[in-house]
PDB file of N, CA and C in Angstrom:
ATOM      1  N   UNK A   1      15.879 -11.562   2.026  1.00  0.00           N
ATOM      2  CA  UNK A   1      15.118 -11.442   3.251  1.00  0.00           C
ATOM      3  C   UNK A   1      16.087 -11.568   4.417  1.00  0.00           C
ATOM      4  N   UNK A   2      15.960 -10.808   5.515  1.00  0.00           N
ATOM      5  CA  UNK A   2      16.891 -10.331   6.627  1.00  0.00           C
ATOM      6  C   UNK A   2      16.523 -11.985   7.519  1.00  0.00           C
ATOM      7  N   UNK A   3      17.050 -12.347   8.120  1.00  0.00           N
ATOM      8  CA  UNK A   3      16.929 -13.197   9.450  1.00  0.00           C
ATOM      9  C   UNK A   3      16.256 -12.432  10.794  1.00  0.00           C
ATOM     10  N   UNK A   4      16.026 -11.082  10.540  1.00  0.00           N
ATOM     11  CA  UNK A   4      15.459 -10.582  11.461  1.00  0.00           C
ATOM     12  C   UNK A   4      13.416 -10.861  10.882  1.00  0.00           C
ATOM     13  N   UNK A   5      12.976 -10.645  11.356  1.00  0.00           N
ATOM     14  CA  UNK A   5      11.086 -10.486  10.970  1.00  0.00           C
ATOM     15  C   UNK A   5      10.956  -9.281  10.839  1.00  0.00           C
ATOM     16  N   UNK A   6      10.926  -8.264  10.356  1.00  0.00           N
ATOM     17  CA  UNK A   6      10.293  -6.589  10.698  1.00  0.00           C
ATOM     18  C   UNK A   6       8.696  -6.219   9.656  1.00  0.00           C
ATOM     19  N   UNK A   7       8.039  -5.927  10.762  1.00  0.00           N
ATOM     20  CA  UNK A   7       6.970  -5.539  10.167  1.00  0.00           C
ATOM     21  C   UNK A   7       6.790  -4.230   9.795  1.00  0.00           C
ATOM     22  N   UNK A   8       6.625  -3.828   8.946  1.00  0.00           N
ATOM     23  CA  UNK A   8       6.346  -2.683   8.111  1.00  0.00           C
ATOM     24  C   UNK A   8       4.993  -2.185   8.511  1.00  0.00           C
ATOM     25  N   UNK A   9       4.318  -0.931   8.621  1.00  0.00           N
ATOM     26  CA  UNK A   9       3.345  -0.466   8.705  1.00  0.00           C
ATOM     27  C   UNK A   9       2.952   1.296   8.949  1.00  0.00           C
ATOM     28  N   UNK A  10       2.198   1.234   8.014  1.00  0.00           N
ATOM     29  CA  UNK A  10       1.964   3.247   7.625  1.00  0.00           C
ATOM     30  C   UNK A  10       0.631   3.922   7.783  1.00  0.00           C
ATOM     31  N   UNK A  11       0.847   4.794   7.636  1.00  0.00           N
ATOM     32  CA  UNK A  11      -0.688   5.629   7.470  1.00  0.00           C
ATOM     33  C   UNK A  11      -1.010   5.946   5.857  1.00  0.00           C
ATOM     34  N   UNK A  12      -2.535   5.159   5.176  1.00  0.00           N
ATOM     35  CA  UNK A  12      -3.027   5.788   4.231  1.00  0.00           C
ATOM     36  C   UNK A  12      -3.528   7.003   3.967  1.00  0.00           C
ATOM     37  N   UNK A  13      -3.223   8.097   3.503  1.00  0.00           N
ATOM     38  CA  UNK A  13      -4.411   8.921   3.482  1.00  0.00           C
ATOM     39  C   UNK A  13      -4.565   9.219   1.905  1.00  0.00           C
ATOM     40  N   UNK A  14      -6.348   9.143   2.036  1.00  0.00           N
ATOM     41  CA  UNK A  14      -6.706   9.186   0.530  1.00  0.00           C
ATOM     42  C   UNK A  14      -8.048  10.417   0.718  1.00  0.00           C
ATOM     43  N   UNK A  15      -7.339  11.605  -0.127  1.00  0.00           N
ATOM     44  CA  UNK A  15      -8.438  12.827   0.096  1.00  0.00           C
ATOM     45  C   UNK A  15      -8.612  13.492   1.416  1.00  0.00           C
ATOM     46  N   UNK A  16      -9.513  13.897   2.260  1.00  0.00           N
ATOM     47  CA  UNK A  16      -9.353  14.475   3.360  1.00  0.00           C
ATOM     48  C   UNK A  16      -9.755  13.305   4.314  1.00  0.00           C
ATOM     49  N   UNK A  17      -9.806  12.117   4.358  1.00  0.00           N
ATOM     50  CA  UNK A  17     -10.484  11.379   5.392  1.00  0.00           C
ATOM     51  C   UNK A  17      -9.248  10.998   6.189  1.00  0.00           C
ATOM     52  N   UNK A  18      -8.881  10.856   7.225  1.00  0.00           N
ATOM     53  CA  UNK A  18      -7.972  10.329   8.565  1.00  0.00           C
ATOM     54  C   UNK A  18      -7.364   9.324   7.702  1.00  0.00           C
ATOM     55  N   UNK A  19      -6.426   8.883   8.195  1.00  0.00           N
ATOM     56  CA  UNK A  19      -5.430   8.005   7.382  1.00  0.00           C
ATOM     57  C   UNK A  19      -5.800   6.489   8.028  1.00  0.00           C
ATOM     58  N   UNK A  20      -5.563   5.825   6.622  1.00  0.00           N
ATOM     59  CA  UNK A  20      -5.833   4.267   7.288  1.00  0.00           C
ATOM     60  C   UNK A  20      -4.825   2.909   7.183  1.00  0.00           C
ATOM     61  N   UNK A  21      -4.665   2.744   8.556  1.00  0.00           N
ATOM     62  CA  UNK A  21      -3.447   2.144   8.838  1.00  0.00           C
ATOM     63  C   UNK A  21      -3.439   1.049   7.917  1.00  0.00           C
ATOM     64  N   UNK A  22      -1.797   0.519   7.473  1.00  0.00           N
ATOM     65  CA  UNK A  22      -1.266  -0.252   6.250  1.00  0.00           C
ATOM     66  C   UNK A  22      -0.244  -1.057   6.923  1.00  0.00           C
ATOM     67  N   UNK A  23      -0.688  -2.490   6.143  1.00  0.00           N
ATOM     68  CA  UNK A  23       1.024  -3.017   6.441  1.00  0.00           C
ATOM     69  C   UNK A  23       1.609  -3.351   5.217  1.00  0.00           C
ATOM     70  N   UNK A  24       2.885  -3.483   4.855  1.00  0.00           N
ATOM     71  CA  UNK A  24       3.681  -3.710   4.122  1.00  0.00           C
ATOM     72  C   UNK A  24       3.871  -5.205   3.838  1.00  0.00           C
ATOM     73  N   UNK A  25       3.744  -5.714   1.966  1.00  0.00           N
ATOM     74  CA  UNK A  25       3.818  -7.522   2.146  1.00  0.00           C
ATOM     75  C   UNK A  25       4.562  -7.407   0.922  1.00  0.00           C
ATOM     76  N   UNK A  26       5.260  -7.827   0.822  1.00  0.00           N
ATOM     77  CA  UNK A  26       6.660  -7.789   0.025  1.00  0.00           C
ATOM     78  C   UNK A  26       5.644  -8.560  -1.181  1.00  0.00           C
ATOM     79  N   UNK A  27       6.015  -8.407  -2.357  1.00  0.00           N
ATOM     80  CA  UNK A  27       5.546  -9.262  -3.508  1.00  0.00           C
ATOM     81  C   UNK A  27       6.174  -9.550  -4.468  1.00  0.00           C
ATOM     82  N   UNK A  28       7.532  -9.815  -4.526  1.00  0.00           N
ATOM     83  CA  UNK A  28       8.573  -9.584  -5.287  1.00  0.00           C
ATOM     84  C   UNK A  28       9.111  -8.942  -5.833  1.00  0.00           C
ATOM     85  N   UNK A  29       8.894  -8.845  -6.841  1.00  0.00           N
ATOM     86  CA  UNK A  29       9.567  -6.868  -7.032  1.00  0.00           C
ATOM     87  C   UNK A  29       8.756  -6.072  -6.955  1.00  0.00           C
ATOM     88  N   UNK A  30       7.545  -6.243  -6.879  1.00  0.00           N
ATOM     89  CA  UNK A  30       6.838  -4.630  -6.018  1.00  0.00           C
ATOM     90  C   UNK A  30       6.440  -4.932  -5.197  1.00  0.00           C
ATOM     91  N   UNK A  31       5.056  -4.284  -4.472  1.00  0.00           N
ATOM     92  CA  UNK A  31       5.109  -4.350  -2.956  1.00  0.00           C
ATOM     93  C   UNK A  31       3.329  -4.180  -3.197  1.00  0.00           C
ATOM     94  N   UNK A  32       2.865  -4.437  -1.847  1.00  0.00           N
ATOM     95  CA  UNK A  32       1.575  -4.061  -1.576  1.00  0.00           C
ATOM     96  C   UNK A  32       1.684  -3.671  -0.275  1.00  0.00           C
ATOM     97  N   UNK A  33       0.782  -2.667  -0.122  1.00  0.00           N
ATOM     98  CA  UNK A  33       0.431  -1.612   1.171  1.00  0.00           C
ATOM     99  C   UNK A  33      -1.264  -2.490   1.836  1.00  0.00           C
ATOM    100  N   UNK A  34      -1.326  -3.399   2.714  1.00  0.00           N
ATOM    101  CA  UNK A  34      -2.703  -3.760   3.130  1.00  0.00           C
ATOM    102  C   UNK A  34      -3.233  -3.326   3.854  1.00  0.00           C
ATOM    103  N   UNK A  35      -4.542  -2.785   4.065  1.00  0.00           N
ATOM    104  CA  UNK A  35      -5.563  -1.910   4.488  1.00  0.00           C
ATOM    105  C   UNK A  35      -7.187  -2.695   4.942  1.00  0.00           C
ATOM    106  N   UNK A  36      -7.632  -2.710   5.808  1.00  0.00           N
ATOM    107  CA  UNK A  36      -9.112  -2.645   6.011  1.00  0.00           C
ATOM    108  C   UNK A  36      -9.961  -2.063   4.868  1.00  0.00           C
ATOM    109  N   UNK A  37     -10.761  -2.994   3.971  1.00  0.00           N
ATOM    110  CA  UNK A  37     -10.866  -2.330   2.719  1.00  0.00           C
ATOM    111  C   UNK A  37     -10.532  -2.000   1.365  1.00  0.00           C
ATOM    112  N   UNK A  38      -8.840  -1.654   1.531  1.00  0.00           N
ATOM    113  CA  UNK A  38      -8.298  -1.227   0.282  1.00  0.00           C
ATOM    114  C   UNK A  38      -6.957  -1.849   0.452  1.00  0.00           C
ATOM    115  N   UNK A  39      -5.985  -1.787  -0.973  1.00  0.00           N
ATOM    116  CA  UNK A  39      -4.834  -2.142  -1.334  1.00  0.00           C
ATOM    117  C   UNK A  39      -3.995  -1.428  -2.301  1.00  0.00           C
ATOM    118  N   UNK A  40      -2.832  -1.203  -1.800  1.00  0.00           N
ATOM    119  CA  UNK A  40      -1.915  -0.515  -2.727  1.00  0.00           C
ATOM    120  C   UNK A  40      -0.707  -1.616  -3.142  1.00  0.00           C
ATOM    121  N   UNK A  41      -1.070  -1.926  -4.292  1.00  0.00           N
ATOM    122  CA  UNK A  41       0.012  -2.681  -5.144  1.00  0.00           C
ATOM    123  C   UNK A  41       0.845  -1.738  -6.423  1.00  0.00           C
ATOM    124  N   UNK A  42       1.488  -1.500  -5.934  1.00  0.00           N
ATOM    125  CA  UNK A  42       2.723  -1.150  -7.069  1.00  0.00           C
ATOM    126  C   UNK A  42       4.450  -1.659  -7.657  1.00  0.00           C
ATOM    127  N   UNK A  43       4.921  -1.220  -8.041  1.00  0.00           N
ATOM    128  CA  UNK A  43       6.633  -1.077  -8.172  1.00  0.00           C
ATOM    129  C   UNK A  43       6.767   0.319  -8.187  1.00  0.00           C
ATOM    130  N   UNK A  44       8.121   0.804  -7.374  1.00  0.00           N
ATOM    131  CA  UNK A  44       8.701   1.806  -7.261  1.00  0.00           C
ATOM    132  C   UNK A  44       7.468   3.190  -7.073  1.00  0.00           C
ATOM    133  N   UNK A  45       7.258   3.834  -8.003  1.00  0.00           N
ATOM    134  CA  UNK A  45       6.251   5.174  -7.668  1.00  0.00           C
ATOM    135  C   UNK A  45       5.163   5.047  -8.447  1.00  0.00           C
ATOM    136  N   UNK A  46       4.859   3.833  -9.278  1.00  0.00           N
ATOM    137  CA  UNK A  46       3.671   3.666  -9.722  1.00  0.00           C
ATOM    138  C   UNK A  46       2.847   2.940  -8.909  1.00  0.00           C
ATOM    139  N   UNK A  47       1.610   3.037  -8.834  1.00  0.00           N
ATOM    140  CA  UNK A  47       0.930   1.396  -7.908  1.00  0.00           C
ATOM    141  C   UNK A  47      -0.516   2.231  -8.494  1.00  0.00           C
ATOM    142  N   UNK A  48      -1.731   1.210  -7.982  1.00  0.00           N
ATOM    143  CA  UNK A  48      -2.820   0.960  -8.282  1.00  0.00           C
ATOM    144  C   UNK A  48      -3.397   0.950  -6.860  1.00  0.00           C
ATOM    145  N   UNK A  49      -4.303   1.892  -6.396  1.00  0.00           N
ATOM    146  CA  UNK A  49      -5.081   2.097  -5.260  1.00  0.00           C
ATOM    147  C   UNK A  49      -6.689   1.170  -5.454  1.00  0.00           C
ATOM    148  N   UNK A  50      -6.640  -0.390  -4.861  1.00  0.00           N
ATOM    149  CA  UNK A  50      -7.796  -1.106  -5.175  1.00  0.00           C
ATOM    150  C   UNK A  50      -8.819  -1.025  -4.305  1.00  0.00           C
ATOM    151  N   UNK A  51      -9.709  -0.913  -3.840  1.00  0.00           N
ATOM    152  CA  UNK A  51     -10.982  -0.409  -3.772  1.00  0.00           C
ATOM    153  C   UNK A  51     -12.235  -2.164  -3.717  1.00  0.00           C
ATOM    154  N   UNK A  52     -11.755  -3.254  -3.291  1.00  0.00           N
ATOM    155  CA  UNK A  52     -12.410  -4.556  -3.185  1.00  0.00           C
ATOM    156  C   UNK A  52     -11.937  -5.001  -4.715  1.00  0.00           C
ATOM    157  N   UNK A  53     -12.473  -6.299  -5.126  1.00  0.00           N
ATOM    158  CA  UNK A  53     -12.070  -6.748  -6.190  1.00  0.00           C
ATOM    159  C   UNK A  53     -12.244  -6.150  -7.386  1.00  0.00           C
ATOM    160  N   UNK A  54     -13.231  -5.156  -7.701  1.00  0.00           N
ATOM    161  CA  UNK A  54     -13.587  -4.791  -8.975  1.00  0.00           C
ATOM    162  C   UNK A  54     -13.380  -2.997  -9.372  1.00  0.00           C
ATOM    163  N   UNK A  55     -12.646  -2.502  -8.355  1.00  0.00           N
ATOM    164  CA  UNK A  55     -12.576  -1.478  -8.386  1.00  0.00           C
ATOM    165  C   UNK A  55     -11.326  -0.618  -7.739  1.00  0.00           C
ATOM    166  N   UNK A  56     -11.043   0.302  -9.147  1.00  0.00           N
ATOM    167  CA  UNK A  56      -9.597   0.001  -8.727  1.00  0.00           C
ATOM    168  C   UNK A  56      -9.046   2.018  -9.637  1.00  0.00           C
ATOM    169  N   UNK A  57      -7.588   2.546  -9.123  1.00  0.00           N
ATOM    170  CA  UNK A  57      -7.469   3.662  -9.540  1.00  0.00           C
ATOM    171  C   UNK A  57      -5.512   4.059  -9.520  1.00  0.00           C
ATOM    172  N   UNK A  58      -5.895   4.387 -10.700  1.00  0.00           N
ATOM    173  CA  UNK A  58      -3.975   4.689 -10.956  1.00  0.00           C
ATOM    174  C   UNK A  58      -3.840   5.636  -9.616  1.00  0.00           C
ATOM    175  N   UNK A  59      -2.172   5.430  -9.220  1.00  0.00           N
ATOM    176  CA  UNK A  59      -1.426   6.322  -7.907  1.00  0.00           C
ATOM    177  C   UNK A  59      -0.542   6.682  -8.039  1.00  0.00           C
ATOM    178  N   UNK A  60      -0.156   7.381  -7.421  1.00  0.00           N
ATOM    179  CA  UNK A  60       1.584   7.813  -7.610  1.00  0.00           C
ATOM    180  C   UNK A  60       1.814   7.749  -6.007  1.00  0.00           C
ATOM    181  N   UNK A  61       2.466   7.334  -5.531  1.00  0.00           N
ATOM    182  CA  UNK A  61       3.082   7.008  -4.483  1.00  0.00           C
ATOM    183  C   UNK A  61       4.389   8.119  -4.018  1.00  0.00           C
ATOM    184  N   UNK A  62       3.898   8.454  -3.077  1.00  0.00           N
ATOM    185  CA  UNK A  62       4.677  10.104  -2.498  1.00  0.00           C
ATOM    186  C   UNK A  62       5.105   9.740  -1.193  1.00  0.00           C
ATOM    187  N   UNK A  63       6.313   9.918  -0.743  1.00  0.00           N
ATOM    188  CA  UNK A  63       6.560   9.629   0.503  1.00  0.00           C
ATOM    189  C   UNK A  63       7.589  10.857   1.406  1.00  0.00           C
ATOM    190  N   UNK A  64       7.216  10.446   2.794  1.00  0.00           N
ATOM    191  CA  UNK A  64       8.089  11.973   3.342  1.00  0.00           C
ATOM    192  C   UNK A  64       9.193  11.729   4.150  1.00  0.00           C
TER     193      UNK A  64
END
């Protein structure tokens, strides 16, 4: 971890709806993407798009 603070933060987009803003929370070796709603927890290009506690969908993580 840097001595600097930097906050991380992206645009979700899932299907055609407007993208929904994310922040980045380190989780040790993978990461989670946090959202109003939803969560992206993965490592590297796999992760799991969660949907509240009980509902949940494999991802592949694409970036530009």
């Amino acid at each position: 971890m840097s001595v600097v603070v930097e906050v991380v933060t992206a645009s979700l987009r899932t299907g055609h709806r407007e993208g929904i803003h994310v922040r980045l929370v380190p989780m040790g070796a993978g990461y989670r993407y946090d959202g109003r709603g939803l969560w992206l927890d993965g490592f590297r290009k796999n992760a799991r798009l969660n949907f509240g506690n009980h509902s949940q969908v494999a991802a592949l993580l694409i970036t530009r």
